[in-house]
Protein backbone atom coordinates (compact mmCIF):
# COMPACT_ATOMS: atom_id res chain seq x y z
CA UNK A 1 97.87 297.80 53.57
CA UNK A 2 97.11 301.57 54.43
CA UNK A 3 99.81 303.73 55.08
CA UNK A 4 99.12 304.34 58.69
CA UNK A 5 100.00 300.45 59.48
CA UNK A 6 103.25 300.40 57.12
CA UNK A 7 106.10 301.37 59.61
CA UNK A 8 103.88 298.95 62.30
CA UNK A 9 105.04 296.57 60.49
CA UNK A 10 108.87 297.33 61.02
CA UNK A 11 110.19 295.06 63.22
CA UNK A 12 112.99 296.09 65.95
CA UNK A 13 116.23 294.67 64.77
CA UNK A 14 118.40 294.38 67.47
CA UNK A 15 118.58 292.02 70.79
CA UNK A 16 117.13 291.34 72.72
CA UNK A 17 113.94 291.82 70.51
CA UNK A 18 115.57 289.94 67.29
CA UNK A 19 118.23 287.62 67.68
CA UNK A 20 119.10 286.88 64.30
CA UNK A 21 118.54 289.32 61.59
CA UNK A 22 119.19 289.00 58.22
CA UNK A 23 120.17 290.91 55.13
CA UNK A 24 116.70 289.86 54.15
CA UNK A 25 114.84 291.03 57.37
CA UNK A 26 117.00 294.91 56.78
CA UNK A 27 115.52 295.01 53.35
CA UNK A 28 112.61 294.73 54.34
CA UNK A 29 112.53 297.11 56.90
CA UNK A 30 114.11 299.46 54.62
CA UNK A 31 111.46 299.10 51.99
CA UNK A 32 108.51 299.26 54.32
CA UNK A 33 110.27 302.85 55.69
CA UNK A 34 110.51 303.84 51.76
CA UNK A 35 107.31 302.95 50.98
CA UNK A 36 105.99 304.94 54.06
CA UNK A 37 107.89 308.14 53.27
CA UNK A 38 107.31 307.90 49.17
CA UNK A 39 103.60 307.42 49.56
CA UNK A 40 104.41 304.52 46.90
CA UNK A 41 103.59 300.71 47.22
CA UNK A 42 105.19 300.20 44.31
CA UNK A 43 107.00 303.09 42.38
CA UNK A 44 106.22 304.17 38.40
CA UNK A 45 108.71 302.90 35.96
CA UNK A 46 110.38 306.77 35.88
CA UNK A 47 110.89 306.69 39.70
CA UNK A 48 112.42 303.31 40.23
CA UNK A 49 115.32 303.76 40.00
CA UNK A 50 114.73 306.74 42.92
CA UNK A 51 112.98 304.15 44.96
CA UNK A 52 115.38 301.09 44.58
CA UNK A 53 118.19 303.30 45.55
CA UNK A 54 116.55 304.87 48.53
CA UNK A 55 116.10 301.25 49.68
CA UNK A 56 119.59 299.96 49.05
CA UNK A 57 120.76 303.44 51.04
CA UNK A 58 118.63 302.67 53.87
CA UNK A 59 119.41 299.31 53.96
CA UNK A 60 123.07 300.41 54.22
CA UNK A 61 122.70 302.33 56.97
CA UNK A 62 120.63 300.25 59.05
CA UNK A 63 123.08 297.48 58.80
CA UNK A 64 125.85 300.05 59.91
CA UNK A 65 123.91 301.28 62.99
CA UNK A 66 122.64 297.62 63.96
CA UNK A 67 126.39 296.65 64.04
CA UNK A 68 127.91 299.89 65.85
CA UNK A 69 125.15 299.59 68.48
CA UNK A 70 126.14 298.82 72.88
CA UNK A 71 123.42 296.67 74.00
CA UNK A 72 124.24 297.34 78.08
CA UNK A 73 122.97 294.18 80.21
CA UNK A 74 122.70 291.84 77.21
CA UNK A 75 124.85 289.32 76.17
């Protein structure tokens, strides 16, 4: 996959477009936005650790906005 269809991939994560997301589905949202702004599919051995973390942060902070987001006129 080219770099121009990575973040098309991203899925939107909150109702009413996905009713039940996953720790799984975050992830991989969050490493499909890291691999988008690194420029890296997969990451060299002395920039993994970089990468993984940037994941695990985004991750982190997807999950916190999904859950402090007011969906108006939903359920």
């Amino acid at each position: 996959m080219d770099n121009a269809g990575m973040c098309r991939s991203i899925k939107t994560l909150r109702p009413p477009y996905a009713e039940q997301v996953t720790d799984g589905d975050i992830r991989a949202a969050a490493l499909q936005y890291v691999r988008k702004i690194s420029g890296f599919r997969q990451p060299a051995a002395h920039n993994a650790a970089a990468f993984d973390r940037a994941v695990d942060e985004v991750a982190r902070a997807t999950a916190q906005l999904l859950a402090s987001l007011e969906i108006r006129g939903g359920r």
